[in-house]
PDB file of N, CA and C in Angstrom:
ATOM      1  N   UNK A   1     105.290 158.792  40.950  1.00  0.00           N
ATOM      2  CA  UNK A   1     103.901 159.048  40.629  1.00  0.00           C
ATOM      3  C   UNK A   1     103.045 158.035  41.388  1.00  0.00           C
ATOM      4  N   UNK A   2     102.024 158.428  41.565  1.00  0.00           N
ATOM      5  CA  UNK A   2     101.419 157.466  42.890  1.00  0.00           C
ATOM      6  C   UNK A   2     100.119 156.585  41.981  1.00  0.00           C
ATOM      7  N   UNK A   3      99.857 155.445  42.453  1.00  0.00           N
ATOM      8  CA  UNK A   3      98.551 154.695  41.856  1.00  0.00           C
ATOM      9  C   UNK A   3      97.496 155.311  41.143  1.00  0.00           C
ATOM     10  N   UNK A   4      97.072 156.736  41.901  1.00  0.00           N
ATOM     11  CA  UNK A   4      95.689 157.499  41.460  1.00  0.00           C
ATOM     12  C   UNK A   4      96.039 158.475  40.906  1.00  0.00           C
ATOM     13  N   UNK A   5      96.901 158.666  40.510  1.00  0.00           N
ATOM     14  CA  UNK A   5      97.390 159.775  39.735  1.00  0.00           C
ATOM     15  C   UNK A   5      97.413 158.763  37.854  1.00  0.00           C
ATOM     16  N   UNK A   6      98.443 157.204  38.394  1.00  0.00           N
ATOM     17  CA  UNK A   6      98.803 156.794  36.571  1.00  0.00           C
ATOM     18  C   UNK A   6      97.380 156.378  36.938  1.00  0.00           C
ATOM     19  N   UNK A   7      96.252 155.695  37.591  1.00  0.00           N
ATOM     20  CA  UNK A   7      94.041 155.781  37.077  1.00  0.00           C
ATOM     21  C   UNK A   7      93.838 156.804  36.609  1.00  0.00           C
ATOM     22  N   UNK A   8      94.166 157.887  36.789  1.00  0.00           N
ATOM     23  CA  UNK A   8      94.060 159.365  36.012  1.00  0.00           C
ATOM     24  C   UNK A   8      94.571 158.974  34.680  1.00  0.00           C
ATOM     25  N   UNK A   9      95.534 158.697  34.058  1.00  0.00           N
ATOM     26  CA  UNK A   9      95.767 158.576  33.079  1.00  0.00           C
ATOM     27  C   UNK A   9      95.225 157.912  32.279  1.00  0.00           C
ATOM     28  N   UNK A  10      94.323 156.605  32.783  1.00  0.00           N
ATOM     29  CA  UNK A  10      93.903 155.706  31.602  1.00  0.00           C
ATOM     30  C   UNK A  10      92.721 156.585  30.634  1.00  0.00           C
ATOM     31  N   UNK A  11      92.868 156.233  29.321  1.00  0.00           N
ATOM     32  CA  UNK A  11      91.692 156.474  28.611  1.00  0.00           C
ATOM     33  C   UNK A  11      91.118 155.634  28.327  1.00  0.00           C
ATOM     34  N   UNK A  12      89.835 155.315  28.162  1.00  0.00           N
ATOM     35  CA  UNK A  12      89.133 154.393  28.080  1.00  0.00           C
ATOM     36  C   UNK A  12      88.295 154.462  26.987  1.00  0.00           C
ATOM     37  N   UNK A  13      88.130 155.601  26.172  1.00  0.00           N
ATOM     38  CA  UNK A  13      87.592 155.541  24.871  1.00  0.00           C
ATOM     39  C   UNK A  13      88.538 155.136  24.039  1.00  0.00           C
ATOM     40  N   UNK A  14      90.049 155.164  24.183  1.00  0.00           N
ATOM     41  CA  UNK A  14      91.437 155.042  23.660  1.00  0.00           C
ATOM     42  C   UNK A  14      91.234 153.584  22.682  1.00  0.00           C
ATOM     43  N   UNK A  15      91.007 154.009  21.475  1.00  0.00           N
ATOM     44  CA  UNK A  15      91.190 153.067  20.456  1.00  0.00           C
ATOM     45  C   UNK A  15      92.418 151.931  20.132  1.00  0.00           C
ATOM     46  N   UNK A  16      93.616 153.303  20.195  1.00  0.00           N
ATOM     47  CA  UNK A  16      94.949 152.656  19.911  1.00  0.00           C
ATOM     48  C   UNK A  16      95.557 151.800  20.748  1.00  0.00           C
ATOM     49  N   UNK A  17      95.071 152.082  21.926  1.00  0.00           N
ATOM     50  CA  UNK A  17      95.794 150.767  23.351  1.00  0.00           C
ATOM     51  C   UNK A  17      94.400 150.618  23.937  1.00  0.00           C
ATOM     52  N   UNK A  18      94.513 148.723  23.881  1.00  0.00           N
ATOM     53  CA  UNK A  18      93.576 148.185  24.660  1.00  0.00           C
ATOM     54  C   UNK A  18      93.656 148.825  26.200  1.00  0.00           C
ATOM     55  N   UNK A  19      92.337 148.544  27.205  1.00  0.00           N
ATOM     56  CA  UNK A  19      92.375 149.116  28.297  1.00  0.00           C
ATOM     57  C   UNK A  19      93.652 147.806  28.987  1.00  0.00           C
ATOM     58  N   UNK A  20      93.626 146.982  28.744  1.00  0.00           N
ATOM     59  CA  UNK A  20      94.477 145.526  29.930  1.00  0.00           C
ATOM     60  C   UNK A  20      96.080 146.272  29.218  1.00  0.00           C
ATOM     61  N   UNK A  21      96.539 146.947  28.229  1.00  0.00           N
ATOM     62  CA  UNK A  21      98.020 147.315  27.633  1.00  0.00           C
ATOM     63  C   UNK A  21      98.358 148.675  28.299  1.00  0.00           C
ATOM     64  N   UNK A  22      97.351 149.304  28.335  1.00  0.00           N
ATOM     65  CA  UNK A  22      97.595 150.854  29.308  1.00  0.00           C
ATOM     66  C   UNK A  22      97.476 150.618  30.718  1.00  0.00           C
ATOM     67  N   UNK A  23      97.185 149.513  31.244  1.00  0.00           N
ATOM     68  CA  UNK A  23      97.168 149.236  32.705  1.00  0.00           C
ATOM     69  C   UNK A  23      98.053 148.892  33.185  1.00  0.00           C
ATOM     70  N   UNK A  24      99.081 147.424  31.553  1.00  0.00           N
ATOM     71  CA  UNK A  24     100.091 146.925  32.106  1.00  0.00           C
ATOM     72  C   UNK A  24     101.387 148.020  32.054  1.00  0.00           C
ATOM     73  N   UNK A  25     101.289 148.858  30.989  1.00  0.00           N
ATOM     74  CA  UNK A  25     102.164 149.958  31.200  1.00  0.00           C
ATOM     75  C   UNK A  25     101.739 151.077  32.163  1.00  0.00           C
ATOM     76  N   UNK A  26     100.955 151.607  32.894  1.00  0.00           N
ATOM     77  CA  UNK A  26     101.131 151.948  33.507  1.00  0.00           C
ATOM     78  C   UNK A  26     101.027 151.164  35.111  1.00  0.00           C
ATOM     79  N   UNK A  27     101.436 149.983  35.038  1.00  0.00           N
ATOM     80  CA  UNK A  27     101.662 149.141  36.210  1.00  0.00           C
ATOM     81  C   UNK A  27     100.888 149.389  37.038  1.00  0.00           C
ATOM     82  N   UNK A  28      99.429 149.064  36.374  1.00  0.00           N
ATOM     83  CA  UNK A  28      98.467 149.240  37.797  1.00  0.00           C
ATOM     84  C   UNK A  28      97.074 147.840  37.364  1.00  0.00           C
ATOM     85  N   UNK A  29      96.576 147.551  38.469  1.00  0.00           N
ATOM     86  CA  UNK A  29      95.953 146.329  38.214  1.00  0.00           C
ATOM     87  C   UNK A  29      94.669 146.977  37.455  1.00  0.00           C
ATOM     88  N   UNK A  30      93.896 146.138  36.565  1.00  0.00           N
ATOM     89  CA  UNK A  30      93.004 146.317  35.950  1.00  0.00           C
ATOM     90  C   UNK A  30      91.301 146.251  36.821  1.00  0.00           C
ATOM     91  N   UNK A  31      91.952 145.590  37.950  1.00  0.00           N
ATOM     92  CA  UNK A  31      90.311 145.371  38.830  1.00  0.00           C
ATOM     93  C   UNK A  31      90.377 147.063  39.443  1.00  0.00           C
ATOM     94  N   UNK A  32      91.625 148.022  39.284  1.00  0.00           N
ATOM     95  CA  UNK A  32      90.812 149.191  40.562  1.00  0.00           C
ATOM     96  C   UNK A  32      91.098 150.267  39.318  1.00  0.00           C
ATOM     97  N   UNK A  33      90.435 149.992  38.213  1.00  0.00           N
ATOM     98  CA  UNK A  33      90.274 150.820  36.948  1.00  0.00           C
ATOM     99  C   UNK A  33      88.403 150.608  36.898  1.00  0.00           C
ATOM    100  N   UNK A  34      87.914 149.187  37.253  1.00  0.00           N
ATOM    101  CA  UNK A  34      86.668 148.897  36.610  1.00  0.00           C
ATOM    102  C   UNK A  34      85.711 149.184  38.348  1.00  0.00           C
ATOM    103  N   UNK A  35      86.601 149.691  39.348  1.00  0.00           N
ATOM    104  CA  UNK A  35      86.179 149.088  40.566  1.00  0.00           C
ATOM    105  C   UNK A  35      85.342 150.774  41.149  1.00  0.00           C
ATOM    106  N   UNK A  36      83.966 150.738  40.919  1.00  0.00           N
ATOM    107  CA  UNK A  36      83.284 151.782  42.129  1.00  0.00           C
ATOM    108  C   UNK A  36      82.758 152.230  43.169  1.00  0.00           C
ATOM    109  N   UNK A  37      83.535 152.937  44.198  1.00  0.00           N
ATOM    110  CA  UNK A  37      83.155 152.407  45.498  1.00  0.00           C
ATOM    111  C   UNK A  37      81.520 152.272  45.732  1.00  0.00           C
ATOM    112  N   UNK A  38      81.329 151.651  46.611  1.00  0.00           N
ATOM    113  CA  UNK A  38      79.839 151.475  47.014  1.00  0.00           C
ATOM    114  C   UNK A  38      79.662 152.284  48.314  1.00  0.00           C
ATOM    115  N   UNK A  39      78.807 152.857  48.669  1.00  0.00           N
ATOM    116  CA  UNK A  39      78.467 153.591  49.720  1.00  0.00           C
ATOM    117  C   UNK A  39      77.536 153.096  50.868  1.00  0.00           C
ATOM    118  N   UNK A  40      77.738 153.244  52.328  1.00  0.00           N
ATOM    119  CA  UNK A  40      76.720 152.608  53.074  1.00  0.00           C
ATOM    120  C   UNK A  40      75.406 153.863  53.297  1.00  0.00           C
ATOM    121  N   UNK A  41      74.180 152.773  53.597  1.00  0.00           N
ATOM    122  CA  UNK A  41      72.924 153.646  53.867  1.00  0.00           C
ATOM    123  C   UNK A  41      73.307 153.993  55.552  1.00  0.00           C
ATOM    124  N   UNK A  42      72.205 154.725  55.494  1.00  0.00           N
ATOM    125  CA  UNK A  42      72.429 155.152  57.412  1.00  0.00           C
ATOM    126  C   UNK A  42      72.113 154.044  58.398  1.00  0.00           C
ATOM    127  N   UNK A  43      71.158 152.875  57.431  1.00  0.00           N
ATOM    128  CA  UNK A  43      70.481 151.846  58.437  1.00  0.00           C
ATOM    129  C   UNK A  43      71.683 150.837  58.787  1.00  0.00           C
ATOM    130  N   UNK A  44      72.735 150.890  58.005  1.00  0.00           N
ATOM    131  CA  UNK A  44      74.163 149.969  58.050  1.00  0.00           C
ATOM    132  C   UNK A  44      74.963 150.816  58.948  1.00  0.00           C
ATOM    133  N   UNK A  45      75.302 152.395  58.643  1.00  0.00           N
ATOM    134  CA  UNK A  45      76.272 152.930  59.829  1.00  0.00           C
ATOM    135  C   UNK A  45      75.438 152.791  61.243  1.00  0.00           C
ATOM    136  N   UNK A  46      74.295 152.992  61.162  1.00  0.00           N
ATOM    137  CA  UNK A  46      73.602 152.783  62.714  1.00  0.00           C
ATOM    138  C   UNK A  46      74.146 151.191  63.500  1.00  0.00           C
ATOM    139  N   UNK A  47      73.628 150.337  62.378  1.00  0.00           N
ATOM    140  CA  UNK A  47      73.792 148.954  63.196  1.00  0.00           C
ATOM    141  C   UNK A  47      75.576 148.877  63.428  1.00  0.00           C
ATOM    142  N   UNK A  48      76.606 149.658  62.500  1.00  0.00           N
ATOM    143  CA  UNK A  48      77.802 149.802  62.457  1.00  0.00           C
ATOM    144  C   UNK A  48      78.287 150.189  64.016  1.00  0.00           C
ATOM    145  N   UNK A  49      77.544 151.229  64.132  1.00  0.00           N
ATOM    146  CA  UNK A  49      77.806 151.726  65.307  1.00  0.00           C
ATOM    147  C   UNK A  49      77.243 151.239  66.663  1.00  0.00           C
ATOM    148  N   UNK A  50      76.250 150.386  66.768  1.00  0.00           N
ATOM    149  CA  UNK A  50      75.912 149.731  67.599  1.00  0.00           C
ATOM    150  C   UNK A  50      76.400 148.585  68.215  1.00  0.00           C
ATOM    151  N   UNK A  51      77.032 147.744  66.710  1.00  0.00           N
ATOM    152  CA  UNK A  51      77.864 146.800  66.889  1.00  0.00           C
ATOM    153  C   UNK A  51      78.626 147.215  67.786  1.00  0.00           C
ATOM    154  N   UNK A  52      79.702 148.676  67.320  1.00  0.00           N
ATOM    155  CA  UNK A  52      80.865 149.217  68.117  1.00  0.00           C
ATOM    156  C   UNK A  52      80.771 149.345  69.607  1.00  0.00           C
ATOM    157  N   UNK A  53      79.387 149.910  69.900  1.00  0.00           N
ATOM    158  CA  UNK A  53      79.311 150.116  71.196  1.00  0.00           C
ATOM    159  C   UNK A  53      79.173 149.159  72.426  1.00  0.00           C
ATOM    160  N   UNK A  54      78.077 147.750  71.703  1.00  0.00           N
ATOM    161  CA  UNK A  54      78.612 146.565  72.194  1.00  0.00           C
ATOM    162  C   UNK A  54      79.664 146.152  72.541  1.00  0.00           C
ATOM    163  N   UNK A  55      81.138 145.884  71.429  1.00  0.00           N
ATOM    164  CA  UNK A  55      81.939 145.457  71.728  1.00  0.00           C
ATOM    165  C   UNK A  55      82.849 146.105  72.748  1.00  0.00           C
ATOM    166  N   UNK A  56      82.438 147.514  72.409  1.00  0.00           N
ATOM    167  CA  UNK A  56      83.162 148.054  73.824  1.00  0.00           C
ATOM    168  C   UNK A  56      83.109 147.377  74.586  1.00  0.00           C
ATOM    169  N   UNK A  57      81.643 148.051  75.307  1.00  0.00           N
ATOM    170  CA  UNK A  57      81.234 147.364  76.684  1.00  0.00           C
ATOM    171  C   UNK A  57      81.386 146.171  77.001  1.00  0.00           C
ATOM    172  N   UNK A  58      81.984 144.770  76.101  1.00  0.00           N
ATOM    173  CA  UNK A  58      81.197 144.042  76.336  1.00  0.00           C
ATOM    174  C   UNK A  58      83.160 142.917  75.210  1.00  0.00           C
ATOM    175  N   UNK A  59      83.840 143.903  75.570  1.00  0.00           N
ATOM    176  CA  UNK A  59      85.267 143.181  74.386  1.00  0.00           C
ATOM    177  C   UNK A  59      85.133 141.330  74.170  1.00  0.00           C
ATOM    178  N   UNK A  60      84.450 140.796  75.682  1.00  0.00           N
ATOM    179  CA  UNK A  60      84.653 139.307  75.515  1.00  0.00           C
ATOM    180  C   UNK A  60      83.513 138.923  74.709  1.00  0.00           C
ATOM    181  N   UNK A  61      82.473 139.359  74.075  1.00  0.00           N
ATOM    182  CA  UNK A  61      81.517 138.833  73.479  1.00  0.00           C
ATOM    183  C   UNK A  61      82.335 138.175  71.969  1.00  0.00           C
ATOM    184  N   UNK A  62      81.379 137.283  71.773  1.00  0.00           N
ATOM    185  CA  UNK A  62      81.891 136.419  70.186  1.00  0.00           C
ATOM    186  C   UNK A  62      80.665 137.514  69.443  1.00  0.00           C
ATOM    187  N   UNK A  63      80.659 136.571  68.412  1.00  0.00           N
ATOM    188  CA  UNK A  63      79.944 137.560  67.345  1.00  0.00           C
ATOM    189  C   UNK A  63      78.432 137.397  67.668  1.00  0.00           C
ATOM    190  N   UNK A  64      78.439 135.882  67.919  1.00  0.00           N
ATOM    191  CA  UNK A  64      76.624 135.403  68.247  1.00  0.00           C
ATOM    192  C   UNK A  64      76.496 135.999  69.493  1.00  0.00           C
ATOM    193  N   UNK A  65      77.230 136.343  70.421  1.00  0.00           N
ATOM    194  CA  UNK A  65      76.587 137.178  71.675  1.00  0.00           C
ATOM    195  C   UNK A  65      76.347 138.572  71.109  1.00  0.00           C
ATOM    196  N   UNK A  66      77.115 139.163  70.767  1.00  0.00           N
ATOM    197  CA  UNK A  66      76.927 140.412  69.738  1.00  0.00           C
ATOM    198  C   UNK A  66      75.152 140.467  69.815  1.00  0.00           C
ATOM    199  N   UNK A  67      75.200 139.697  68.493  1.00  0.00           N
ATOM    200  CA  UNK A  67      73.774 138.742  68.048  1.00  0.00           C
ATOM    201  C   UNK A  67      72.651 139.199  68.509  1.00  0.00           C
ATOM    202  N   UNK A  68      72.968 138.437  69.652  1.00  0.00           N
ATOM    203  CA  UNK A  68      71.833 138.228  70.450  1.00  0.00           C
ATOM    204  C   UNK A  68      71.097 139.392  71.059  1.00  0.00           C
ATOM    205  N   UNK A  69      72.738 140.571  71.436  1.00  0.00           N
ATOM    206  CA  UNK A  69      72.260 141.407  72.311  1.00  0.00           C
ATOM    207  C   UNK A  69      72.010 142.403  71.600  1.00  0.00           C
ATOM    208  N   UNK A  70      71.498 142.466  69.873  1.00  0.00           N
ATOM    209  CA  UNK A  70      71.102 143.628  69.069  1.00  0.00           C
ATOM    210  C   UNK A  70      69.776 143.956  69.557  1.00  0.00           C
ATOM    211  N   UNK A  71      69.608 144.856  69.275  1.00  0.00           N
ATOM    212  CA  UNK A  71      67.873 144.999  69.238  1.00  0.00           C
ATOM    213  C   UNK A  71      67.222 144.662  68.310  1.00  0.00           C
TER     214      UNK A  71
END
């Protein structure tokens, strides 16, 4: 049975087993039960992708040349 299948299982209104006793039986950590992904805006994939295209062109740059050469 795979990780996201026994997160499927937890109940969390579940009176009779604390949430940290259904985690340790079903052997999965308690941080990716409480954990929701966060999503990027478009103004982060843009600069994401700009970054990328820099480093192409450009593989020997450090990060502060990066930097420099954003718009």
């Amino acid at each position: 049975m795979s990780s996201s299948e026994r997160r499927q299982m937890i109940r969390k209104g579940n009176t009779d087993l604390s949430l940290p006793r259904q985690c340790k039986l079903l052997q999965i950590s308690r941080s990716s039960v409480y954990y929701t992904p966060v999503g990027f805006d478009q103004a982060t994939i843009d600069l994401m992708h700009e970054i990328d295209r820099i480093f192409t062109k450009y593989p020997f740059f450090s990060s502060r040349q990066i930097a420099a050469y954003l718009p």
